[in-house]
N, C-alpha and C. Protein backbone atom coordinates (compact mmCIF):
# COMPACT_ATOMS: atom_id res chain seq x y z
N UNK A 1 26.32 68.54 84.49
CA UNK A 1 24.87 68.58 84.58
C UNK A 1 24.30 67.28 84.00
N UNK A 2 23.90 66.64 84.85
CA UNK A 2 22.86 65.27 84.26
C UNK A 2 21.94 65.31 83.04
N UNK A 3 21.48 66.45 83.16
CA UNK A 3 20.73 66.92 82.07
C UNK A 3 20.96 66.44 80.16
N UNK A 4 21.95 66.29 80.66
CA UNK A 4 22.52 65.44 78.82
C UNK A 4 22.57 63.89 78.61
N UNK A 5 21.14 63.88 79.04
CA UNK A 5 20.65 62.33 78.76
C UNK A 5 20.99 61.57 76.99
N UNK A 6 20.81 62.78 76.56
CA UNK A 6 21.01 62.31 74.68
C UNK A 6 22.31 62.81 74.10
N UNK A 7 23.03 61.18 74.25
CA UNK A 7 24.65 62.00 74.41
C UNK A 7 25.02 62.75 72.87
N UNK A 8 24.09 62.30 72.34
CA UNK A 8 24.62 62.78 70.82
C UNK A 8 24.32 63.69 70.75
N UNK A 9 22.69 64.26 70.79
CA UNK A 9 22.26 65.24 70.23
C UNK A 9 22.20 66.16 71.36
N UNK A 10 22.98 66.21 72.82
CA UNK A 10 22.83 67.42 73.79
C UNK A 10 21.76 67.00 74.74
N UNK A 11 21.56 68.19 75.60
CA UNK A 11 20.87 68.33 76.21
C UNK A 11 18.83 67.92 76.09
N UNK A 12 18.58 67.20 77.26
CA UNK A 12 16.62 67.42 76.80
C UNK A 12 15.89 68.34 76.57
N UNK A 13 16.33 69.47 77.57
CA UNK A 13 15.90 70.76 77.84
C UNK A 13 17.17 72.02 78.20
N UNK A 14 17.11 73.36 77.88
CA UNK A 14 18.01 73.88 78.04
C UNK A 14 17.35 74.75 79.46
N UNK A 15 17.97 75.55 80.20
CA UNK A 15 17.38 76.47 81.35
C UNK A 15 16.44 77.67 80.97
N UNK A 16 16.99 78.28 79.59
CA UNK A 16 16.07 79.26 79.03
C UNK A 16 14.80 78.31 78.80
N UNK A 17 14.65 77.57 77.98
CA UNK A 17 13.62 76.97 77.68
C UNK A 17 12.48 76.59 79.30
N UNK A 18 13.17 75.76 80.02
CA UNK A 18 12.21 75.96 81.36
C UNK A 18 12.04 77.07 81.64
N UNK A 19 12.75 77.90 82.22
CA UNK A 19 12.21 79.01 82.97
C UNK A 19 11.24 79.78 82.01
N UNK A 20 11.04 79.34 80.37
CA UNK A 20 10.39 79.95 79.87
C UNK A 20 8.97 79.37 80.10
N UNK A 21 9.12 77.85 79.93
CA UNK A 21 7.99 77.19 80.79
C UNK A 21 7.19 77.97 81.84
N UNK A 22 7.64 77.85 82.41
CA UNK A 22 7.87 78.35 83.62
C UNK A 22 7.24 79.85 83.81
N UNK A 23 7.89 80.29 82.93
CA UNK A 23 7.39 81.96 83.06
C UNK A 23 8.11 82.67 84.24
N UNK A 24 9.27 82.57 84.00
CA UNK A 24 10.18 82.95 85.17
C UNK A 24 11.41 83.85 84.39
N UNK A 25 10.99 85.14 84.87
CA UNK A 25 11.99 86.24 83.86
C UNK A 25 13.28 86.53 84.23
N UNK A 26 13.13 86.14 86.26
CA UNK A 26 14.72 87.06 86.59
C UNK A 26 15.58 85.67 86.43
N UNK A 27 17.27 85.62 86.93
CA UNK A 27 17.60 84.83 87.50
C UNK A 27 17.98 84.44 89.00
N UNK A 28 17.05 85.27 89.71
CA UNK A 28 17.17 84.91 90.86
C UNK A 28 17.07 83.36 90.94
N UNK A 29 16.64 82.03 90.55
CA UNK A 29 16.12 81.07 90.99
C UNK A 29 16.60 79.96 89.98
N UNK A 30 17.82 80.29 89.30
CA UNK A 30 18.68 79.67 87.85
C UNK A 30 18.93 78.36 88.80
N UNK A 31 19.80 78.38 89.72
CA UNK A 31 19.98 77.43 90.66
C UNK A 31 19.28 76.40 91.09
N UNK A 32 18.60 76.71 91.74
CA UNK A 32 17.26 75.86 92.37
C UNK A 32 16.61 75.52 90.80
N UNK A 33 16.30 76.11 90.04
CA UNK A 33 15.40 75.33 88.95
C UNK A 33 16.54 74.24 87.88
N UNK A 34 17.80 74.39 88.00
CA UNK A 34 18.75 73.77 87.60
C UNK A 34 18.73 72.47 88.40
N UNK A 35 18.64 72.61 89.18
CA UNK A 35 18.59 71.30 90.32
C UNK A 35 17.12 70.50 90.08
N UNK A 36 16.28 71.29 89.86
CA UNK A 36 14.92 70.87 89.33
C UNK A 36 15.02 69.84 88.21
N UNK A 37 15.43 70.83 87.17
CA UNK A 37 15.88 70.05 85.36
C UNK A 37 16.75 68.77 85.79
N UNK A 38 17.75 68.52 86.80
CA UNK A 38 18.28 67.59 86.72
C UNK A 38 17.56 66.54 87.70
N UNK A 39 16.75 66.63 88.26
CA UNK A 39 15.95 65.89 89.07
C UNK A 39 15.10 65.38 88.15
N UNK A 40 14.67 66.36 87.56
CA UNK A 40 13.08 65.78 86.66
C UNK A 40 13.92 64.70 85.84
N UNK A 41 14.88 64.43 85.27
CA UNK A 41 15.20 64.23 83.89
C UNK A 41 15.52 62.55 85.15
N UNK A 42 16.49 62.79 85.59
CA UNK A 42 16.55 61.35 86.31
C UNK A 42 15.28 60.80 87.30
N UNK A 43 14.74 61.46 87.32
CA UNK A 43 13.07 60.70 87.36
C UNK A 43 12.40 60.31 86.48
N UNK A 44 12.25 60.72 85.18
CA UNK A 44 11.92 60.01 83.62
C UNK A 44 12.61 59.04 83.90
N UNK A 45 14.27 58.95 84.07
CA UNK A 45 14.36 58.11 83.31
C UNK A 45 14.72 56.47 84.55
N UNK A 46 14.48 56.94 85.83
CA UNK A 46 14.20 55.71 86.97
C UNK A 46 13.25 55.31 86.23
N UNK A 47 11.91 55.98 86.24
CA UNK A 47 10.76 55.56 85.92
C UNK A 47 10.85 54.58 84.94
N UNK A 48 11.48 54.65 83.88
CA UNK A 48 11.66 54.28 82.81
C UNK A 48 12.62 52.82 82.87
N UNK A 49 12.99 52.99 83.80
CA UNK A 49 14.32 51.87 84.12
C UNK A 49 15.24 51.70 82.35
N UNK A 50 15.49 53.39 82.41
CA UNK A 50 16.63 53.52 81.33
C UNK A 50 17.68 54.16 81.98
N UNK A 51 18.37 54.09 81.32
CA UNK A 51 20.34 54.90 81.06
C UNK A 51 20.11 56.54 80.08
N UNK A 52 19.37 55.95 79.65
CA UNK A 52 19.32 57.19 78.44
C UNK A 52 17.86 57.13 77.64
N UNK A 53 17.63 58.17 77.13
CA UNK A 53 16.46 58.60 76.27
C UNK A 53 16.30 58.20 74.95
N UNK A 54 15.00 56.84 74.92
CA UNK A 54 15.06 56.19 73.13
C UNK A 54 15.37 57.20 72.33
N UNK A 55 15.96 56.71 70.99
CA UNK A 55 16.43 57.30 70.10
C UNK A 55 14.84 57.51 69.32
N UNK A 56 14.77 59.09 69.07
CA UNK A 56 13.41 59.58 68.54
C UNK A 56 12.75 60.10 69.06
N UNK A 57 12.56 59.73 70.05
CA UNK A 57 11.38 60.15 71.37
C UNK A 57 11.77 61.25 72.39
N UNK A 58 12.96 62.22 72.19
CA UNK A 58 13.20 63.22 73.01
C UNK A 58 11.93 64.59 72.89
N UNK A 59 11.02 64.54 71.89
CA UNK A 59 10.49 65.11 72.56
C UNK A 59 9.59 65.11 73.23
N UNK A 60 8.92 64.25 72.88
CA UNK A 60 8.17 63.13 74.55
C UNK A 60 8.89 63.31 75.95
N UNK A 61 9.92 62.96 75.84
CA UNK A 61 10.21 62.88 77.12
C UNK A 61 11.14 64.50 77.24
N UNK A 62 11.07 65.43 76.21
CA UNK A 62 11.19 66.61 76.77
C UNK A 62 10.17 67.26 77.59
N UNK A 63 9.13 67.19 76.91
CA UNK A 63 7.64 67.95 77.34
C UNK A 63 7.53 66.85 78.76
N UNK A 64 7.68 66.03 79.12
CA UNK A 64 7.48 65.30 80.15
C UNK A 64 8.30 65.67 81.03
N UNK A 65 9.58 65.82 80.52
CA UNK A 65 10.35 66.87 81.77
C UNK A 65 9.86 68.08 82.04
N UNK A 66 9.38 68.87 81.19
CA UNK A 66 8.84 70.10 81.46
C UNK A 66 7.66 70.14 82.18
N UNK A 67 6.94 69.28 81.92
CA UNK A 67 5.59 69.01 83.43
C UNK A 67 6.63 68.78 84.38
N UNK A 68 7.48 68.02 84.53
CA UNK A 68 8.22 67.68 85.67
C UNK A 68 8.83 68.66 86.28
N UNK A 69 9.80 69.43 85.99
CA UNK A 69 10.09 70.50 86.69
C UNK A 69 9.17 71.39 86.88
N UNK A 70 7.86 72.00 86.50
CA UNK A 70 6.78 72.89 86.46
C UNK A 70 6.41 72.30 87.75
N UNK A 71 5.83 70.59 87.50
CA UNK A 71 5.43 69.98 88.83
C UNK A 71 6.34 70.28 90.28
N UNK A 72 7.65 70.13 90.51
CA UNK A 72 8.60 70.40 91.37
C UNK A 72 8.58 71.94 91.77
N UNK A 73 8.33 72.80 90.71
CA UNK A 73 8.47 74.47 91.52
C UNK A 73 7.77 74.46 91.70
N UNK A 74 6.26 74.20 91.72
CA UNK A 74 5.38 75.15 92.39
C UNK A 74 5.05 74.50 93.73
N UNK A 75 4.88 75.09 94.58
CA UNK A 75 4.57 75.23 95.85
C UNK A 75 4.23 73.96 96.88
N UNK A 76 3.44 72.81 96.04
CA UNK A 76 3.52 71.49 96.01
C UNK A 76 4.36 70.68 96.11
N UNK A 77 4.97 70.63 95.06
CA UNK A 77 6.18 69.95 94.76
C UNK A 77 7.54 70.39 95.70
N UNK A 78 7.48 71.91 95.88
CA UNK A 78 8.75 72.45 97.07
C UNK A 78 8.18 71.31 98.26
N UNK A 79 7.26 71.79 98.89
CA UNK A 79 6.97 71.72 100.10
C UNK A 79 6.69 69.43 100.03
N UNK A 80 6.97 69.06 98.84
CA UNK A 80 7.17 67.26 99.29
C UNK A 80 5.86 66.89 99.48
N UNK A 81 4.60 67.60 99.22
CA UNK A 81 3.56 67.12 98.84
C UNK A 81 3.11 66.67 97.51
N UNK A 82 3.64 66.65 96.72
CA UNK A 82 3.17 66.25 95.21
C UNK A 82 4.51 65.28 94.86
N UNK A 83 4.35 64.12 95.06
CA UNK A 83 5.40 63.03 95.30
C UNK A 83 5.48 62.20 93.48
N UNK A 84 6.74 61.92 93.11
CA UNK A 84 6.47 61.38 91.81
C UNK A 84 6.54 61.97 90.85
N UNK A 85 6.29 61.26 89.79
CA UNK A 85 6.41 62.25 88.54
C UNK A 85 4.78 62.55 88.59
N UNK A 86 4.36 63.69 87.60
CA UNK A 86 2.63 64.09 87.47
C UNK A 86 2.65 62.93 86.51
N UNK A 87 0.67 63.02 87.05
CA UNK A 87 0.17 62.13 86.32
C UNK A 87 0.26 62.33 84.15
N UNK A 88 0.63 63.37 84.15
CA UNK A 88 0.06 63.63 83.20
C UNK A 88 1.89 63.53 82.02
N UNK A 89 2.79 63.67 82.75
CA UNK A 89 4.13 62.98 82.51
C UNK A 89 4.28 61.27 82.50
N UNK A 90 3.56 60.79 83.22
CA UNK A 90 3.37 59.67 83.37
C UNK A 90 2.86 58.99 82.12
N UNK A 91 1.98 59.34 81.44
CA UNK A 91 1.35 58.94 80.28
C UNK A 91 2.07 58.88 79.41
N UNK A 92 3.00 59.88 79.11
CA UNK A 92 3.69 60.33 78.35
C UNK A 92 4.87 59.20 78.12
N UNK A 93 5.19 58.81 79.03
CA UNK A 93 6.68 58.08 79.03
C UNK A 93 6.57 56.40 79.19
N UNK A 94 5.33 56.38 79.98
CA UNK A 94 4.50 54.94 80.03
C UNK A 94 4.99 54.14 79.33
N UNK A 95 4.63 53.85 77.72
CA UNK A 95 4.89 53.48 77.08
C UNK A 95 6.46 52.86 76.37
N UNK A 96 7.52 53.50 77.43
CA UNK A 96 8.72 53.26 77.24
C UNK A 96 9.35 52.94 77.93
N UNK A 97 8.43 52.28 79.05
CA UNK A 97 8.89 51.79 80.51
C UNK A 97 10.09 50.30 80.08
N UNK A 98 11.06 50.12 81.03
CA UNK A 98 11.14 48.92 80.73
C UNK A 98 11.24 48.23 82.14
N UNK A 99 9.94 47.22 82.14
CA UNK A 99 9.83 46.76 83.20
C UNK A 99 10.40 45.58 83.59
N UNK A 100 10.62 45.27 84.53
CA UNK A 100 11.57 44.27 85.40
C UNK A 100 10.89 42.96 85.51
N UNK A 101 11.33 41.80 85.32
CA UNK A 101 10.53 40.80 85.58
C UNK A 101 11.12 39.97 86.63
C-alpha cells in the first residue's frame, strides 16, 4: 500500500480513520476507498514534487488527504468531474511545494 509515505512513523492515514471521515460504517466499499487513500496520498505528494512527507508536518498533510479522499468518493470526484486535489487541500500543502525551476 503506497499509503506509508512516512517510512518511520507508518502510515498518513489508516482505513478506519477515513471511512470514519467519511462516515462509512459497512465494509462493503474497503476496496474502492483503499484505492482512494492511495491515490489521494500520491496526489499530495506530485503536487508537492516530493518522495515523502516533511518531517513534522504529517498532520497537515494528513487532514489534506482526508479532504482528498472525501473529495474522490463523493459523486463528483467518482464520476471525473472534480479534477485535482480540492481547493481547500491545496492550501494546506501549498506551502511545501517544491517547485521546479
Amino acid at each position: 500500500m503506497i499509503n506509508a509515505v512516512v517510512v518511520q512513523l507508518g502510515p498518513l492515514f489508516t482505513l478506519a480513520e477515513v471511512k470514519e471521515h467519511l462516515r462509512v460504517d459497512s465494509d462493503d466499499e474497503d476496496a474502492v476507498i483503499e484505492g482512494y487513500m492511495d491515490a489521494a496520498v500520491m496526489a499530495l505528494l506530485a503536487h508537492c514534487n516530493a518522495a515523502f512527507v516533511p518531517p513534522g508536518k504529517e498532520a497537515i498533510f494528513k487532514v489534506a488527504g482526508l479532504q482528498t479522499v472525501a473529495f474522490m468518493y463523493e459523486p463528483e470526484g467518482r464520476e471525473g468531474r472534480g479534477e485535482g486535489l480540492p481547493p481547500s487541500a491545496q492550501r494546506l500543502i501549498n506551502p511545501f511545494r517544491n517547485l521546479r525551476v
